[in-house]
PDB file of N, CA and C in Angstrom:
ATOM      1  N   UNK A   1     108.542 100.609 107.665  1.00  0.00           N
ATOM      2  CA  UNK A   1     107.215 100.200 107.324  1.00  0.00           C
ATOM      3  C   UNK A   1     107.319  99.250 106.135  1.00  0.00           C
ATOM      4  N   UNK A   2     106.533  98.642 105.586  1.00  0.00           N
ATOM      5  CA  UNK A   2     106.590  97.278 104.795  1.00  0.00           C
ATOM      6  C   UNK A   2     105.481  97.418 103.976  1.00  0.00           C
ATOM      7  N   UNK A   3     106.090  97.287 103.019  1.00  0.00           N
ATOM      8  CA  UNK A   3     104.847  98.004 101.455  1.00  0.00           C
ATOM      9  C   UNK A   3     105.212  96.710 100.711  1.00  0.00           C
ATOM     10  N   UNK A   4     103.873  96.068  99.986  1.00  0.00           N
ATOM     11  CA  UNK A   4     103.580  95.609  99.262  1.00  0.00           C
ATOM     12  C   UNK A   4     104.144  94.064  99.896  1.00  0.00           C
ATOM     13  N   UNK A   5     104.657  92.923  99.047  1.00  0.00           N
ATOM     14  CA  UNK A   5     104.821  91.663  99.129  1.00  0.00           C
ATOM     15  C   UNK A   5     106.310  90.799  99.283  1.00  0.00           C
ATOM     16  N   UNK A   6     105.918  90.260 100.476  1.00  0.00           N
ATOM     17  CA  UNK A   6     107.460  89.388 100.811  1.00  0.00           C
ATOM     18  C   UNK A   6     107.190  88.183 100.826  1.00  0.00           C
ATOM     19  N   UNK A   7     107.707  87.215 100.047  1.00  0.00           N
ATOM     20  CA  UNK A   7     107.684  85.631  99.780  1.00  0.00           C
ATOM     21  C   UNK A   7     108.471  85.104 101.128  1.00  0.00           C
ATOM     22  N   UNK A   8     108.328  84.008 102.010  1.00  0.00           N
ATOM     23  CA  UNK A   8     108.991  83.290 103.034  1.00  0.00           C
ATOM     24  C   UNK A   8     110.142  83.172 102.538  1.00  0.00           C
ATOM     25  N   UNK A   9     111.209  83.803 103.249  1.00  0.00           N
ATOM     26  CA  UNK A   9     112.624  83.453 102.804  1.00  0.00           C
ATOM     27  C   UNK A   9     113.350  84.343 102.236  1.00  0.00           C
ATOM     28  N   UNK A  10     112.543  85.439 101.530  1.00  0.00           N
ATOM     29  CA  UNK A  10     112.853  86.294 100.641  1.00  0.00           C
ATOM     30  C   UNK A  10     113.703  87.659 101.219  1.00  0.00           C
ATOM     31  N   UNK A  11     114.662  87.318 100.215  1.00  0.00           N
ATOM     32  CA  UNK A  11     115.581  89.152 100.994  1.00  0.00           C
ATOM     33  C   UNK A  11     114.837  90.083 100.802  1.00  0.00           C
ATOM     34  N   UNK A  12     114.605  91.432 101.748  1.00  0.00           N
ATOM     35  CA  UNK A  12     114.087  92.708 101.743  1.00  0.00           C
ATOM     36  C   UNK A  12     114.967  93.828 101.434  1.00  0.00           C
ATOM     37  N   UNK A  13     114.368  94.551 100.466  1.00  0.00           N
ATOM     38  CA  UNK A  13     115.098  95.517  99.608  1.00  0.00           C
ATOM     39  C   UNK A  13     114.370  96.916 100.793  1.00  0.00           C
ATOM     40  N   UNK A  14     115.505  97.887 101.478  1.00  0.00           N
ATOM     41  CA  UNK A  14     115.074  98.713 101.836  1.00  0.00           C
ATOM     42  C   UNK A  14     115.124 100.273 101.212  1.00  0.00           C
ATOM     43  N   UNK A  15     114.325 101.406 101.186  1.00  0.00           N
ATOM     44  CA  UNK A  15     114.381 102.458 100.398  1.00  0.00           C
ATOM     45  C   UNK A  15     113.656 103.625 101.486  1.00  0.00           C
ATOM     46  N   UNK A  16     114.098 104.535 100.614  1.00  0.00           N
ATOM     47  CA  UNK A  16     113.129 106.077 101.336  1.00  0.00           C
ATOM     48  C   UNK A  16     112.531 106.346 100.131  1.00  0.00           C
ATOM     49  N   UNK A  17     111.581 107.042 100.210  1.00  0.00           N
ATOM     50  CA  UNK A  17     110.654 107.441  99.469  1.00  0.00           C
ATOM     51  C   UNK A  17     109.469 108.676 100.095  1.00  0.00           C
ATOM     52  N   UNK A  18     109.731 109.636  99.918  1.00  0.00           N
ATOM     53  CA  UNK A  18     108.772 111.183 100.250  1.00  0.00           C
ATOM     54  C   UNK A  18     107.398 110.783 100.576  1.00  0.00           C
ATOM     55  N   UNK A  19     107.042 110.500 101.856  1.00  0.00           N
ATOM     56  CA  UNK A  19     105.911 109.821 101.830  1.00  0.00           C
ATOM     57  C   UNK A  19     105.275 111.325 103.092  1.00  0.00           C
ATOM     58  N   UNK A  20     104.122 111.833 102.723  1.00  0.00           N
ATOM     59  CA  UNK A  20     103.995 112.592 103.227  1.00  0.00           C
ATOM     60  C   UNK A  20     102.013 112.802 103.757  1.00  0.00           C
ATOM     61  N   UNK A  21     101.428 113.247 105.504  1.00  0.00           N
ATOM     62  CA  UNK A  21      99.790 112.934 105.309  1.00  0.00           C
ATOM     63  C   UNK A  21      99.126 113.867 104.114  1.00  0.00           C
ATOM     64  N   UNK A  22      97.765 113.344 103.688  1.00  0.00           N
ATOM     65  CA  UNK A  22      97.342 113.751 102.655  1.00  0.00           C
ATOM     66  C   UNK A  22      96.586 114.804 103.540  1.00  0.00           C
ATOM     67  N   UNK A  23      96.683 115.113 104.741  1.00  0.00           N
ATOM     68  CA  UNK A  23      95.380 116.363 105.365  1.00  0.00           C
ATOM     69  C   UNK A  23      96.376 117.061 106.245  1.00  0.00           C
ATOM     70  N   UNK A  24      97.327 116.893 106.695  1.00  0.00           N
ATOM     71  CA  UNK A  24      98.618 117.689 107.645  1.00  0.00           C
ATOM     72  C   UNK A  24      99.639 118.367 106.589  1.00  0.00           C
ATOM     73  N   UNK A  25     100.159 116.942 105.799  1.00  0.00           N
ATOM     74  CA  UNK A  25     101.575 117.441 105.171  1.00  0.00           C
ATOM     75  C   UNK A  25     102.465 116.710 105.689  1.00  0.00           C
ATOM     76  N   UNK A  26     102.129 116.572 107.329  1.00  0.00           N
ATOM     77  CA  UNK A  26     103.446 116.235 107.842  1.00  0.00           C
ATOM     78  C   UNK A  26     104.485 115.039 107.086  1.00  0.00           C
ATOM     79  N   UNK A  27     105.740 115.258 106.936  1.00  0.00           N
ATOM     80  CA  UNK A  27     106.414 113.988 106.630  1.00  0.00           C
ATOM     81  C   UNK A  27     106.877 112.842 107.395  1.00  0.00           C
ATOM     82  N   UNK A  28     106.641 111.087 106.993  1.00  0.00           N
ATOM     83  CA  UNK A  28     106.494 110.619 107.602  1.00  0.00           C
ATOM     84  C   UNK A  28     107.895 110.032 107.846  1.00  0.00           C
ATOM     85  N   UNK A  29     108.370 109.943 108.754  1.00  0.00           N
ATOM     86  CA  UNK A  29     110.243 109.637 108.923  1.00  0.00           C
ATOM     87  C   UNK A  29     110.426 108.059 109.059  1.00  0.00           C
ATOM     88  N   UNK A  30     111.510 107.519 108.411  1.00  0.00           N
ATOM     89  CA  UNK A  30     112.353 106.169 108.400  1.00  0.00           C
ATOM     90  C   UNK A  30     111.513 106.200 106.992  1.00  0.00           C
ATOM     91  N   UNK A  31     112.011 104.895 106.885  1.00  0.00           N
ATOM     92  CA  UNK A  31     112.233 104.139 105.276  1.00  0.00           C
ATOM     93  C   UNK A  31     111.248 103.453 105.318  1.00  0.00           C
ATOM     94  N   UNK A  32     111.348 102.595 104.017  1.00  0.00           N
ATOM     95  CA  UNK A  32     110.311 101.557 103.631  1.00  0.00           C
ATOM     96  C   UNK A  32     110.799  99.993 103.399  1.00  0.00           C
ATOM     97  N   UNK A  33     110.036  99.248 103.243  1.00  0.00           N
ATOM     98  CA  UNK A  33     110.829  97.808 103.118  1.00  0.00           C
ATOM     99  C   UNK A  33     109.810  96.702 101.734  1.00  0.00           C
ATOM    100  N   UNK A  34     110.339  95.847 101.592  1.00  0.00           N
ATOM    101  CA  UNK A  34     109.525  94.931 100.474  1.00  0.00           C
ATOM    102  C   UNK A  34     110.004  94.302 100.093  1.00  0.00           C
ATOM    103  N   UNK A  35     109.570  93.363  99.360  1.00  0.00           N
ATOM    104  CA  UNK A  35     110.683  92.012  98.862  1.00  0.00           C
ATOM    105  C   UNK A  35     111.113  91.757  97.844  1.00  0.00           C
ATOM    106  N   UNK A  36     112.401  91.734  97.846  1.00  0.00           N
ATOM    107  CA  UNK A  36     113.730  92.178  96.538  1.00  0.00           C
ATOM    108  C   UNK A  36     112.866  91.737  95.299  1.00  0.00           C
ATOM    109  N   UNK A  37     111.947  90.834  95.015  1.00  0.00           N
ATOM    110  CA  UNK A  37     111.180  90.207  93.473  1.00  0.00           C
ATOM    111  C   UNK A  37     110.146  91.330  92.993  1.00  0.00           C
ATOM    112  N   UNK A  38     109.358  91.988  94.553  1.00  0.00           N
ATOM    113  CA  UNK A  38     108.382  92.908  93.942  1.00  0.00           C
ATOM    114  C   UNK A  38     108.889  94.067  93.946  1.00  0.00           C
ATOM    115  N   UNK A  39     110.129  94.540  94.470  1.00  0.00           N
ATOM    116  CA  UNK A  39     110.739  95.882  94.414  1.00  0.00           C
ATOM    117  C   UNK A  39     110.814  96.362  92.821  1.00  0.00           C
ATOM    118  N   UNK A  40     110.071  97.519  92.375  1.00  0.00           N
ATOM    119  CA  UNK A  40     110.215  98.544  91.305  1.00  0.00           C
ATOM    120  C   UNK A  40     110.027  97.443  89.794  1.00  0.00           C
ATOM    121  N   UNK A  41     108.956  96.715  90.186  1.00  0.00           N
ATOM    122  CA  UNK A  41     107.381  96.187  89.682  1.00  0.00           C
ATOM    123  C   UNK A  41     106.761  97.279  88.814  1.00  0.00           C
ATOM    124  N   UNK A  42     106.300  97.188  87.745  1.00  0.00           N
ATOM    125  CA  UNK A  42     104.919  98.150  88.024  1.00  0.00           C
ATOM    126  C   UNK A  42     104.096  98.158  88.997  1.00  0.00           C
ATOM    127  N   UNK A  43     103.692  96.842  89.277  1.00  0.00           N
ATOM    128  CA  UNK A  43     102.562  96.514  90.578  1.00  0.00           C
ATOM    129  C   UNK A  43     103.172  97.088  91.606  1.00  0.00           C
ATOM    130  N   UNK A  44     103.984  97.262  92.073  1.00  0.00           N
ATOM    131  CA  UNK A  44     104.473  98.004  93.033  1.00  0.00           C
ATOM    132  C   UNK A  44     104.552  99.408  92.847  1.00  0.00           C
ATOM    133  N   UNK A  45     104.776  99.992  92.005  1.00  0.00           N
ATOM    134  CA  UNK A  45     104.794 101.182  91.848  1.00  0.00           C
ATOM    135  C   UNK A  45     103.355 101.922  91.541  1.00  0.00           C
ATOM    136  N   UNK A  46     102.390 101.252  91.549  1.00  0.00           N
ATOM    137  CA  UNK A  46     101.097 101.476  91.120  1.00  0.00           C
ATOM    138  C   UNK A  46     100.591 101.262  92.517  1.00  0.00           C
ATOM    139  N   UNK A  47     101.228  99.926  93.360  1.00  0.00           N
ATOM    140  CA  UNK A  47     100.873 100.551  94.860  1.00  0.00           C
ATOM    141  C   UNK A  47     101.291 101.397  95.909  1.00  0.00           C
ATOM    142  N   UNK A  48     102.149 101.718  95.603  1.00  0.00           N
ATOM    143  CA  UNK A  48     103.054 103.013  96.000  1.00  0.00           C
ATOM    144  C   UNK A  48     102.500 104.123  95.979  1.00  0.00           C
ATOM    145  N   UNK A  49     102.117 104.169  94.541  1.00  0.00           N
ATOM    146  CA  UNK A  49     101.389 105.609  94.113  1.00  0.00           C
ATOM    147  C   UNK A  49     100.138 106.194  95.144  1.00  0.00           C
ATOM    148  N   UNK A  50      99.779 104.584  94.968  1.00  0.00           N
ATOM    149  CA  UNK A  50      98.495 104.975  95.694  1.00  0.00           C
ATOM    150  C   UNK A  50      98.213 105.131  97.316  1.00  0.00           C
ATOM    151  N   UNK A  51      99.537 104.374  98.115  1.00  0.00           N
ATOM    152  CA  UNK A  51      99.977 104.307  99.072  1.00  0.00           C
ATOM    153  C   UNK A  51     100.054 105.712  99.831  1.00  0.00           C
ATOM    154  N   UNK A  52     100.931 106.392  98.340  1.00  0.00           N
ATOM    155  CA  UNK A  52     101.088 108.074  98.652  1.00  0.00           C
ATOM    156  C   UNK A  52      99.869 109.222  99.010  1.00  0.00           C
ATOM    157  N   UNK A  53      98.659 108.757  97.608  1.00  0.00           N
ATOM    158  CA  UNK A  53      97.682 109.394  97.830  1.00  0.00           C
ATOM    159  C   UNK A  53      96.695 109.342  99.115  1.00  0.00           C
ATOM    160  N   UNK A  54      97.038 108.033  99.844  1.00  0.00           N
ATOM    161  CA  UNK A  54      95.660 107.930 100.728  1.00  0.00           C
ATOM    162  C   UNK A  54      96.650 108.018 101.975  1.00  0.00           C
ATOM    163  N   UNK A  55      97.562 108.306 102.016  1.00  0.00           N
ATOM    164  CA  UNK A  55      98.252 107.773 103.754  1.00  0.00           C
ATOM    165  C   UNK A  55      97.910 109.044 104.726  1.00  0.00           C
ATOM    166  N   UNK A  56      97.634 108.410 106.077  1.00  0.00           N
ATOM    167  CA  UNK A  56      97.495 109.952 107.032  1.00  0.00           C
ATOM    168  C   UNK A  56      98.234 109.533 107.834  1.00  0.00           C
ATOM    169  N   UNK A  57      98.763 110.881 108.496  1.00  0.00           N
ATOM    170  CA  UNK A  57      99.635 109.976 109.779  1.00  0.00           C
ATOM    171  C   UNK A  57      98.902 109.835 110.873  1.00  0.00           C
ATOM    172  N   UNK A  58      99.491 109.522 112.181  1.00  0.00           N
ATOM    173  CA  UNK A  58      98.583 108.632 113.167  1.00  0.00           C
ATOM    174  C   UNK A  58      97.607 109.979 113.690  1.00  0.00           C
ATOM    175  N   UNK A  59      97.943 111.124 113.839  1.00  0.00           N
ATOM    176  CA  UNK A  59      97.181 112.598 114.271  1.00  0.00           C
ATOM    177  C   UNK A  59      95.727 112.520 113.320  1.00  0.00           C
ATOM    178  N   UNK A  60      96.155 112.726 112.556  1.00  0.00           N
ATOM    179  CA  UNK A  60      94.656 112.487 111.524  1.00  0.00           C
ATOM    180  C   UNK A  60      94.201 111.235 111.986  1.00  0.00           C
ATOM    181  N   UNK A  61      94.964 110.004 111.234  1.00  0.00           N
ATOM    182  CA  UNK A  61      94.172 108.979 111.080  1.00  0.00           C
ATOM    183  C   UNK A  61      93.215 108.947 112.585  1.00  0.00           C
ATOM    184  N   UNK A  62      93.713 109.216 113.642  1.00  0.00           N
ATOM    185  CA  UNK A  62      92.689 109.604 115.303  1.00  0.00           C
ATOM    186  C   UNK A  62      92.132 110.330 115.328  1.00  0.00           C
ATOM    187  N   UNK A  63      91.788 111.722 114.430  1.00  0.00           N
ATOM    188  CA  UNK A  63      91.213 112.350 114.676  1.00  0.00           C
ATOM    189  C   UNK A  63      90.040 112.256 113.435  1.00  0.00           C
ATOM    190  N   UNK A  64      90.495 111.086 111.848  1.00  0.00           N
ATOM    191  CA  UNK A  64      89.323 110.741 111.595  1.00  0.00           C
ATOM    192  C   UNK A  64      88.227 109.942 111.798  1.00  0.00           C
ATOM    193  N   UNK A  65      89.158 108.607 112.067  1.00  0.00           N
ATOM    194  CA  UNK A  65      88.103 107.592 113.237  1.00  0.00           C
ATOM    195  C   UNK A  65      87.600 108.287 114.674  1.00  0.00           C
ATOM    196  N   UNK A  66      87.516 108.935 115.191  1.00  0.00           N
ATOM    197  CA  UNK A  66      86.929 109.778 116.201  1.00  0.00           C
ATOM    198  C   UNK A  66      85.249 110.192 115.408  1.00  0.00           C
ATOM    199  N   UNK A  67      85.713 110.996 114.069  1.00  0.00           N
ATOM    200  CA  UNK A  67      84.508 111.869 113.979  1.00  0.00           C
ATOM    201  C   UNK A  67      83.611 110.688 113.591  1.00  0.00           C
ATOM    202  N   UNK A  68      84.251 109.723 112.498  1.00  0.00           N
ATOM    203  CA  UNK A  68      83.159 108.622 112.313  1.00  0.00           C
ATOM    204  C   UNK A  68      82.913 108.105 113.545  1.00  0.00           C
ATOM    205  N   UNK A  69      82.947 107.970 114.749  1.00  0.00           N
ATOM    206  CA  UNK A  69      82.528 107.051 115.831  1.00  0.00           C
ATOM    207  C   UNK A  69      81.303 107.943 116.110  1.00  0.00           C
TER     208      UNK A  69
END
């Protein structure tokens, strides 16, 4: 998956990181990707953070767009 910002041309720095849904738990498997300039940023790590707090995996995320429909 591909977090935050890649410039044209730019090498991609890949990582794992405990990324887990905020309403299951479940953990979400493979790595992450981004581009070697914004890798371990504050700005990146401030979107990360927040990346962490709001992510659902695809079970939720379908079963919350459902109830809003």
């Amino acid at each position: 998956m591909i977090i935050g910002k890649i410039e044209k041309n730019e090498k991609t720095v890949g990582f794992n990181s405990e990324i887990c849904c905020t309403i299951c738990g479940k953990q979400v498997p493979g790595g992450l990707k981004t581009g070697e300039k914004y890798h371990q940023t504050k700005e990146f790590e401030k979107e990360l953070t927040e990346f962490k707090k709001n992510y659902l995996c695809g079970i939720c995320r379908d079963k919350k767009r459902l109830e809003n429909n």
